[in-house]
N, C-alpha and C. Protein backbone atom coordinates (compact mmCIF):
# COMPACT_ATOMS: atom_id res chain seq x y z
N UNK A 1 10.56 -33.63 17.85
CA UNK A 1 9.99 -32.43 18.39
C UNK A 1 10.84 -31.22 18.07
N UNK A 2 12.61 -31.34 17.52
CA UNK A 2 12.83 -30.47 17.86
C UNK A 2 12.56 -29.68 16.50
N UNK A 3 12.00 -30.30 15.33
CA UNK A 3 12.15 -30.12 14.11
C UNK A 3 10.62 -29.16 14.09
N UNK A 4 9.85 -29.48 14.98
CA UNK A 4 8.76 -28.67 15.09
C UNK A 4 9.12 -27.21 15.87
N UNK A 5 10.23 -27.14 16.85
CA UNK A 5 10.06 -25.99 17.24
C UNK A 5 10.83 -25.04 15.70
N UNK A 6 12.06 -25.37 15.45
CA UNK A 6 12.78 -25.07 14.25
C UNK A 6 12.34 -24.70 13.21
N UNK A 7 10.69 -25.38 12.75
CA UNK A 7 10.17 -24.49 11.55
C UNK A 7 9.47 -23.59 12.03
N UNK A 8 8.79 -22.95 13.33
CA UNK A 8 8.00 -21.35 13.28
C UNK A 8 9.47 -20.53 13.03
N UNK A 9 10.68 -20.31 13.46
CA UNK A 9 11.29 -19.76 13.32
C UNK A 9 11.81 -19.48 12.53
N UNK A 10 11.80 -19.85 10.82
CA UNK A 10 11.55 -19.42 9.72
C UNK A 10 10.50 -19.01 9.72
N UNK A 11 9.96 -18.96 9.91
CA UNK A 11 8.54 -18.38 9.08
C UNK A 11 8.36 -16.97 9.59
N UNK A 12 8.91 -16.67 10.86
CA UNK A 12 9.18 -15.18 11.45
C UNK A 12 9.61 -14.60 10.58
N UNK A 13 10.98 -14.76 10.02
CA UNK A 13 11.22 -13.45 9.09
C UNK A 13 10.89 -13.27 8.07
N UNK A 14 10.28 -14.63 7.28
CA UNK A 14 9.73 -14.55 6.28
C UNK A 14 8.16 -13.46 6.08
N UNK A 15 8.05 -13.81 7.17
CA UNK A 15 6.60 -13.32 7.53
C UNK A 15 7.12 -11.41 7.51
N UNK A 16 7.80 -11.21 7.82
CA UNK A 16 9.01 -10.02 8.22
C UNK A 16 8.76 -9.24 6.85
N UNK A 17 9.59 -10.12 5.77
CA UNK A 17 10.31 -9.83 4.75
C UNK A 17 9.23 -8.30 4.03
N UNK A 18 7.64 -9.00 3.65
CA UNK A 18 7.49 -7.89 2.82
C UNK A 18 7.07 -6.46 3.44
N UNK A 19 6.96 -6.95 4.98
CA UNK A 19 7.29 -5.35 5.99
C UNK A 19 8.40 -4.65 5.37
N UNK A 20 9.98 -5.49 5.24
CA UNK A 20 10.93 -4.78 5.27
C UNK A 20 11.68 -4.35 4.04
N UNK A 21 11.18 -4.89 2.97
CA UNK A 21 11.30 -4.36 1.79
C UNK A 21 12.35 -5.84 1.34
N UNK A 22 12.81 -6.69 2.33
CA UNK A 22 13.62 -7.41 2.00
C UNK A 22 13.47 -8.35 0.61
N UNK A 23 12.59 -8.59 -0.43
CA UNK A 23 11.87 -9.72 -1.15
C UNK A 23 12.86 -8.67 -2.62
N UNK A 24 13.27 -7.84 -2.71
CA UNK A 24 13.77 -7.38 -4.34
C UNK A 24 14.85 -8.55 -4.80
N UNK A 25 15.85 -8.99 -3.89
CA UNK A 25 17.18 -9.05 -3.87
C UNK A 25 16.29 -11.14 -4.35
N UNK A 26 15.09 -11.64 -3.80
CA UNK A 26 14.78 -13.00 -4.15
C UNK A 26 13.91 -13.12 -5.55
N UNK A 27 13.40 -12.22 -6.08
CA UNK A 27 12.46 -11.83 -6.92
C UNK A 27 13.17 -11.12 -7.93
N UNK A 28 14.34 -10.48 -8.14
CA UNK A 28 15.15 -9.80 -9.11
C UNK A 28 14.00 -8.50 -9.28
N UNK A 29 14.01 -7.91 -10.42
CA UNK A 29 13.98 -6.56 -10.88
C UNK A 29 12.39 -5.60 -10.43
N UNK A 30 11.14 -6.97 -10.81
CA UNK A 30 9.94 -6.39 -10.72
C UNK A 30 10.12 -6.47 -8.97
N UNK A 31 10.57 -7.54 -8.32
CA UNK A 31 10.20 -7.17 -6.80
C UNK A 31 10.83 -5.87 -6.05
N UNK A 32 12.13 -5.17 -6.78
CA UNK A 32 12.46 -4.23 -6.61
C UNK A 32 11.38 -3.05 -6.88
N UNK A 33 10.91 -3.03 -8.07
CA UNK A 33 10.38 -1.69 -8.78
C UNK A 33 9.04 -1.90 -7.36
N UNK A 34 8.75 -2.66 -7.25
CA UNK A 34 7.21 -2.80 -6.04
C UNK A 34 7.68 -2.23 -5.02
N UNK A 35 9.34 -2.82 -4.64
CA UNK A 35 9.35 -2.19 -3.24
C UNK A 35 9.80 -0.49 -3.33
N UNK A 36 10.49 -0.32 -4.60
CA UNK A 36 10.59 1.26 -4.90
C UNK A 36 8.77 2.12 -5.02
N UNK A 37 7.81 1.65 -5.29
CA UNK A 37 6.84 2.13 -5.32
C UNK A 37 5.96 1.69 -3.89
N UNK A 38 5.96 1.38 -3.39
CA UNK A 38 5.52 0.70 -2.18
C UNK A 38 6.34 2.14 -0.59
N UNK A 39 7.66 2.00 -1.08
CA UNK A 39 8.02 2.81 -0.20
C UNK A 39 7.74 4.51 -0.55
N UNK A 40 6.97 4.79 -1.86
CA UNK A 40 7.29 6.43 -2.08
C UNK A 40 5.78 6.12 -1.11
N UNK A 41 4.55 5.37 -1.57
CA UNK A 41 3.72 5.45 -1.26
C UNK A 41 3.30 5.29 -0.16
N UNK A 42 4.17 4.51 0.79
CA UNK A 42 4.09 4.68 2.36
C UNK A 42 4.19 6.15 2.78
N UNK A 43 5.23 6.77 2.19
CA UNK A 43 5.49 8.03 2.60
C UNK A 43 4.51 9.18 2.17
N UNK A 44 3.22 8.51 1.57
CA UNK A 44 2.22 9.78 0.88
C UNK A 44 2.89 10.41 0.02
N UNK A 45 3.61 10.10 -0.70
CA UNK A 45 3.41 10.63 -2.34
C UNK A 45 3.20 10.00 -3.90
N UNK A 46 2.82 11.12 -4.65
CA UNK A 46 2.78 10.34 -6.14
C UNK A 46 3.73 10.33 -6.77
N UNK A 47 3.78 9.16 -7.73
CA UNK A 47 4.77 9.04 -8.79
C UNK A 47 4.52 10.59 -9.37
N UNK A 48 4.07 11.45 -9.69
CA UNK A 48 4.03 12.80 -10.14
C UNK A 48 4.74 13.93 -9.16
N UNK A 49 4.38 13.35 -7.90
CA UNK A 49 5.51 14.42 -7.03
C UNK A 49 7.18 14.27 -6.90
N UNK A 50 6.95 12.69 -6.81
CA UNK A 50 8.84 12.37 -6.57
C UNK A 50 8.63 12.52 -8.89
N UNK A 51 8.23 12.78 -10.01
CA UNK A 51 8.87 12.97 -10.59
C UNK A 51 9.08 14.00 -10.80
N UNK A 52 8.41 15.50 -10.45
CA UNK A 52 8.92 16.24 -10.44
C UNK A 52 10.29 16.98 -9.49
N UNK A 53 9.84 16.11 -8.82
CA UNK A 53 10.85 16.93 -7.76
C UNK A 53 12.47 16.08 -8.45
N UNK A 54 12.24 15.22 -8.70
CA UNK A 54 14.05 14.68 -9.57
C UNK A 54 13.98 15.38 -11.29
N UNK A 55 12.79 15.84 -11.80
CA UNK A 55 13.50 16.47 -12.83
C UNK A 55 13.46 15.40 -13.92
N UNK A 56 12.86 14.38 -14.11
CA UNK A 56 12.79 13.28 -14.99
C UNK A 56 11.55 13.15 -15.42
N UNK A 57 11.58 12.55 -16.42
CA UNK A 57 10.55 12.51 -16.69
C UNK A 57 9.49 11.27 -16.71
N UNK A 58 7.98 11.50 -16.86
CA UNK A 58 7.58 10.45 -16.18
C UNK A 58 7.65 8.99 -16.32
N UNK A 59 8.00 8.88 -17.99
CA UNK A 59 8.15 7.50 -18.28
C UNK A 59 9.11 6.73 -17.55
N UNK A 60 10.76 7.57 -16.94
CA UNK A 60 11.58 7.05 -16.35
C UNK A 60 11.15 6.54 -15.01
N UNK A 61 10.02 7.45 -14.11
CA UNK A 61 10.00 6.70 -13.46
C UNK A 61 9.36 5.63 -12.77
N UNK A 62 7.91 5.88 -14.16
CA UNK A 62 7.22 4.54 -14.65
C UNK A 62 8.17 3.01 -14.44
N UNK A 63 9.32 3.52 -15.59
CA UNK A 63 10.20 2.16 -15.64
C UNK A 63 11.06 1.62 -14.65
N UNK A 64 10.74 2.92 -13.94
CA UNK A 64 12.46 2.61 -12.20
C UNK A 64 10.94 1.40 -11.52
N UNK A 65 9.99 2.09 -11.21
CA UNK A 65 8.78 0.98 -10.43
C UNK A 65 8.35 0.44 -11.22
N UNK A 66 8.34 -0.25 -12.71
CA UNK A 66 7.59 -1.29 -13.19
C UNK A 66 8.82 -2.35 -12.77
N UNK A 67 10.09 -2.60 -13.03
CA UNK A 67 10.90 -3.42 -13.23
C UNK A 67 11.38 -4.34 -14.13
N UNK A 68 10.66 -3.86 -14.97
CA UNK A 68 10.96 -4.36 -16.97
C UNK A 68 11.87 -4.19 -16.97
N UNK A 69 13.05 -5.65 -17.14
CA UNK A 69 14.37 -4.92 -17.38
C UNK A 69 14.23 -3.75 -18.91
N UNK A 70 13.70 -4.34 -19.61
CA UNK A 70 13.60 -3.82 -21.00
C UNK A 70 13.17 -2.45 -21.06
N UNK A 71 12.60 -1.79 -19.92
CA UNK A 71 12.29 -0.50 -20.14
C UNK A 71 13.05 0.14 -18.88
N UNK A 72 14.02 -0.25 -18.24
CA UNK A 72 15.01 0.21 -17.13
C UNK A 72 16.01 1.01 -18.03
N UNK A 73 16.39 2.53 -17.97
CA UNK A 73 17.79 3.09 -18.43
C UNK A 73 18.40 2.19 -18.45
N UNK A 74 19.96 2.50 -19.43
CA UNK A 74 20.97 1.98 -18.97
C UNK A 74 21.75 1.89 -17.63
N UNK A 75 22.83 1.17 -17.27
CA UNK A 75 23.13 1.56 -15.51
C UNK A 75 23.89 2.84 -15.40
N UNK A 76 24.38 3.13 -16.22
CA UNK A 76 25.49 4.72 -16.01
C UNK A 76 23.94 5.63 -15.64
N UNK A 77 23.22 5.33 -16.02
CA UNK A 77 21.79 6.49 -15.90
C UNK A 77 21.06 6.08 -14.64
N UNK A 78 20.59 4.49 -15.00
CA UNK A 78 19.59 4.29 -13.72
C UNK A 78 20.46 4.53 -12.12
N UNK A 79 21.75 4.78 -12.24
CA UNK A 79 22.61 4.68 -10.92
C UNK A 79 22.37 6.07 -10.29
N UNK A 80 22.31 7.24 -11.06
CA UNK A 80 22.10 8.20 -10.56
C UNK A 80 20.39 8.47 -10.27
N UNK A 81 19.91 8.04 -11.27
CA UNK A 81 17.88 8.26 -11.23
C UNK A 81 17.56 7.61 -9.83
N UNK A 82 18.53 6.65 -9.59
CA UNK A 82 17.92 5.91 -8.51
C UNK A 82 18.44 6.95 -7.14
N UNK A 83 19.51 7.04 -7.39
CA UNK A 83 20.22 8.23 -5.87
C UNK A 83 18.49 9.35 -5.93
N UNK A 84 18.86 10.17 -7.04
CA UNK A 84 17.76 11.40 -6.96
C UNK A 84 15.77 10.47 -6.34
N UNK A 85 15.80 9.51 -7.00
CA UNK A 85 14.69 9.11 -6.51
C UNK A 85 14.35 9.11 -5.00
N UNK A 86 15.76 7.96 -4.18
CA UNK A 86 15.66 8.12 -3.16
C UNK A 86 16.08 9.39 -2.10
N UNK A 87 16.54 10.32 -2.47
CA UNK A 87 16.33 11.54 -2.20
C UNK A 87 14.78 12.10 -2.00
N UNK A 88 14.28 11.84 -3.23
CA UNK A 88 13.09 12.46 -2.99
C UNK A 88 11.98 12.36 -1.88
N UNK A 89 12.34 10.91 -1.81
CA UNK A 89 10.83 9.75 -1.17
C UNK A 89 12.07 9.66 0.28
N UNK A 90 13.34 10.17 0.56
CA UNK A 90 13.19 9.94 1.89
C UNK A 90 13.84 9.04 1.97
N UNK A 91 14.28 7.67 1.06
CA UNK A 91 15.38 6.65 1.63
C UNK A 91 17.14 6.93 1.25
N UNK A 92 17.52 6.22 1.61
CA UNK A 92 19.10 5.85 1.94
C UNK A 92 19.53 5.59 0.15
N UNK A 93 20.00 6.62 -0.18
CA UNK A 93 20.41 6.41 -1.71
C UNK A 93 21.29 5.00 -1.83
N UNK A 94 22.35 4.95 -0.77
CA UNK A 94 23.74 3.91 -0.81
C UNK A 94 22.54 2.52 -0.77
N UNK A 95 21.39 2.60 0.25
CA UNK A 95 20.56 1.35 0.27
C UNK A 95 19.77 0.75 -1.11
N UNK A 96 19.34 1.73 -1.94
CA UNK A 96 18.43 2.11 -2.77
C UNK A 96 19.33 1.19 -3.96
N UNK A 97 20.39 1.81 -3.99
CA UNK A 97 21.12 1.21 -5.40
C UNK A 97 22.10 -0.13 -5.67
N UNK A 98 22.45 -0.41 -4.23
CA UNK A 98 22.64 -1.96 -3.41
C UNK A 98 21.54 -2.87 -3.81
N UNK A 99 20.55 -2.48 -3.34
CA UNK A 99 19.08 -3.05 -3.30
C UNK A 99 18.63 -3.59 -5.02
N UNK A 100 19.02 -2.50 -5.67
CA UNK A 100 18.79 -2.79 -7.77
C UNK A 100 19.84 -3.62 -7.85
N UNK A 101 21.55 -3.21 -7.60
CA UNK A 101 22.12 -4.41 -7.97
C UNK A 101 21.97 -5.30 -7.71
N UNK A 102 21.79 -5.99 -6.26
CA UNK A 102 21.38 -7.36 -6.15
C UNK A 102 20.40 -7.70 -7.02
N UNK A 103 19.03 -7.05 -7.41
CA UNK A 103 18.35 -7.74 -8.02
C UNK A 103 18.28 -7.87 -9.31
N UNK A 104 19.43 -7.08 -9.57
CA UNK A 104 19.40 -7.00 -11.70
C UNK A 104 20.26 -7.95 -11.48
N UNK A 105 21.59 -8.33 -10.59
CA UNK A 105 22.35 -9.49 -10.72
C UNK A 105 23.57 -8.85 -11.51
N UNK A 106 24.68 -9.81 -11.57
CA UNK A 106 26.18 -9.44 -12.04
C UNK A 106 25.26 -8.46 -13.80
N UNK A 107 26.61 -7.86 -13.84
CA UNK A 107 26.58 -6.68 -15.37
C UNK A 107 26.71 -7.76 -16.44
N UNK A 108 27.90 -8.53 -16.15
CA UNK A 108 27.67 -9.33 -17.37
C UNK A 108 26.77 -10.04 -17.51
N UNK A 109 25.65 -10.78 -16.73
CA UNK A 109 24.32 -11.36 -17.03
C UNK A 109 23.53 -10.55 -17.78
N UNK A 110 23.20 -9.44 -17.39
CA UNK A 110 22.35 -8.37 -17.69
C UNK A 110 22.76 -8.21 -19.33
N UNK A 111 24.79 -8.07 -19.88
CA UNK A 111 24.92 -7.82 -21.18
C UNK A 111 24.81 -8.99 -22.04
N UNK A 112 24.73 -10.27 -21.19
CA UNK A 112 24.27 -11.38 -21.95
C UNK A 112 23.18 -11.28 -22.65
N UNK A 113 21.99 -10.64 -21.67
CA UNK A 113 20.48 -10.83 -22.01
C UNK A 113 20.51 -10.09 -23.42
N UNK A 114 21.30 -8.57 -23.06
CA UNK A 114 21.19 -7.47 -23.73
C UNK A 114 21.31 -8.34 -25.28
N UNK A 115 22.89 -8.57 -25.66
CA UNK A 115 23.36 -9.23 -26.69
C UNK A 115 22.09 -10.46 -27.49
N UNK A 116 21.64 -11.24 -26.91
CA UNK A 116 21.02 -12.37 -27.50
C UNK A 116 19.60 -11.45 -28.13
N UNK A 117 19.41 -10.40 -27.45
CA UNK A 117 18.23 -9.13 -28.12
C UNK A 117 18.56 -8.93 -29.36
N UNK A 118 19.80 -8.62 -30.01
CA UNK A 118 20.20 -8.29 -31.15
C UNK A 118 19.14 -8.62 -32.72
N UNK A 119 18.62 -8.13 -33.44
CA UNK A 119 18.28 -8.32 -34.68
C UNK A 119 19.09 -8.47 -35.28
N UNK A 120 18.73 -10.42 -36.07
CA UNK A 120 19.80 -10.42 -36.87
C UNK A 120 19.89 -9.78 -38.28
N UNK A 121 19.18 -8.95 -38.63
CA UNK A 121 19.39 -8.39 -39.61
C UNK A 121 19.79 -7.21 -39.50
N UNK A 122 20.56 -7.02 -38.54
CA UNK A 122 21.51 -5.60 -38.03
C UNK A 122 22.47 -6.49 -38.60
N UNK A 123 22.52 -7.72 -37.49
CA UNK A 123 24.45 -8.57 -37.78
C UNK A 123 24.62 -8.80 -39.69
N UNK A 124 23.52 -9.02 -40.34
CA UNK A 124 23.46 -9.38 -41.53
C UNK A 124 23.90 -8.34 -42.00
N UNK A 125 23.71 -6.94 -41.90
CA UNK A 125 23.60 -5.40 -42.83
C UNK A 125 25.01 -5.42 -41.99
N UNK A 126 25.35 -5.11 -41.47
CA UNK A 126 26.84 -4.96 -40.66
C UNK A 126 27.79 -6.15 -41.56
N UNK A 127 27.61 -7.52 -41.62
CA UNK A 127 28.21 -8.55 -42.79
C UNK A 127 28.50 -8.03 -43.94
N UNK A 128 27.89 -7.53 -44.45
CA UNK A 128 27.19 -6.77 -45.86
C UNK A 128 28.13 -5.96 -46.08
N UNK A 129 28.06 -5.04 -45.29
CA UNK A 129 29.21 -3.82 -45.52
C UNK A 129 30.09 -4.03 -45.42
N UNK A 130 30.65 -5.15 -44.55
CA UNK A 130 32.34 -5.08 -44.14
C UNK A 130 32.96 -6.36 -45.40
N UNK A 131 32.17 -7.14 -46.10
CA UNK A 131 32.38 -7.35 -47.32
C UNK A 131 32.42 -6.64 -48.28
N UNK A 132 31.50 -5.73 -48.26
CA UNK A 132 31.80 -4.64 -49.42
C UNK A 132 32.93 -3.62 -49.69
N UNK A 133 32.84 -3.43 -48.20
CA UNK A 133 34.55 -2.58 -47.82
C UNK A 133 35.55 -3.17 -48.71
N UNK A 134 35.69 -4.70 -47.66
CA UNK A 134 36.61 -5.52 -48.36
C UNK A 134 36.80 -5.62 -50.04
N UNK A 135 35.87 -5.82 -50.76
CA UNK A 135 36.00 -5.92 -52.10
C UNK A 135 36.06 -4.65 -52.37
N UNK A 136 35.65 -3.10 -52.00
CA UNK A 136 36.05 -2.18 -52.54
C UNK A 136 37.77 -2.02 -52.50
N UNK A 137 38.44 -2.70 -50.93
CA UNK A 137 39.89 -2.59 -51.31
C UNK A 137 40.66 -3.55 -51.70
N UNK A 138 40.52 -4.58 -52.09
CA UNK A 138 40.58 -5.56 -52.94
C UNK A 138 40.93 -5.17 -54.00
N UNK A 139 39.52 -4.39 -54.98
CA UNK A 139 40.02 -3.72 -56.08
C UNK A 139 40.84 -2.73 -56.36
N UNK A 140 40.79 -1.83 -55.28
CA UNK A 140 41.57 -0.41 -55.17
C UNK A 140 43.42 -1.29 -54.81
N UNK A 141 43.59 -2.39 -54.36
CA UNK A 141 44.67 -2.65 -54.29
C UNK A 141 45.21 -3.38 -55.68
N UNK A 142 44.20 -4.54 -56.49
CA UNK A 142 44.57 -4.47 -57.37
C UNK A 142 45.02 -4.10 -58.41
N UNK A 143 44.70 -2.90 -58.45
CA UNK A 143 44.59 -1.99 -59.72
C UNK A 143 46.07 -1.35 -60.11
């Protein structure tokens, strides 16, 4: 019996969670960008009002509420877009950007992803040259 009283009481805060915005930090990046668009729109405004009022432009803040990592600024950028955002719409900037890190996860995960993106025919043309270097001073030393 007692295992029956023990499970409604999960299910309370769960039940809680997408009241409180709590679900970014279990869901990583897109459950963030929902709860960043979820909260301008509680507050009655458009993605066109909070982008004017930060001065960005609209694709940025298309990408702050889609949660593509792939179309998210870098973090030296999204750290501040995110302060001015929550400025705009009314929340707790210090909450706002807590809230993205947990869900983008440690920096070096994020430069893992970044890295394995690479075209290898960048690393190939980059090979290329630094052999050619080489044999240009190769010869220039032989000579």
């Amino acid at each position: 019996m007692s295992d029956e009283h023990d499970t409604p009481a999960p299910e309370a805060p769960a039940a809680e969670a997408p009241e409180t915005g709590a679900a970014p930090a279990e869901e990583g990046l897109p459950a963030f960008g929902r709860w960043l668009a979820r909260e301008r729109e509680l507050r009655g405004l458009t993605r066109d009002e909070v982008t004017r009022a930060i001065k960005l432009a609209p694709g940025v803040v298309e990408a702050l509420e889609s949660g593509e990592e792939a179309r998210i600024p870098p973090r030296a950028y999204v750290v501040g877009y995110l302060r001015g955002y929550a400025a705009a719409v009314g929340l707790d900037p210090d909450e706002v950007v807590l809230r993205f890190e947990e869900a983008a996860g440690p920096v070096e995960a994020r430069a893992r992803r970044a890295r394995r993106g690479t075209d290898p025919r960048v690393l190939a043309g980059a090979a290329l040259a630094l052999a050619v270097a080489a044999a240009a001073a190769w010869a220039m030393l032989g000579r």
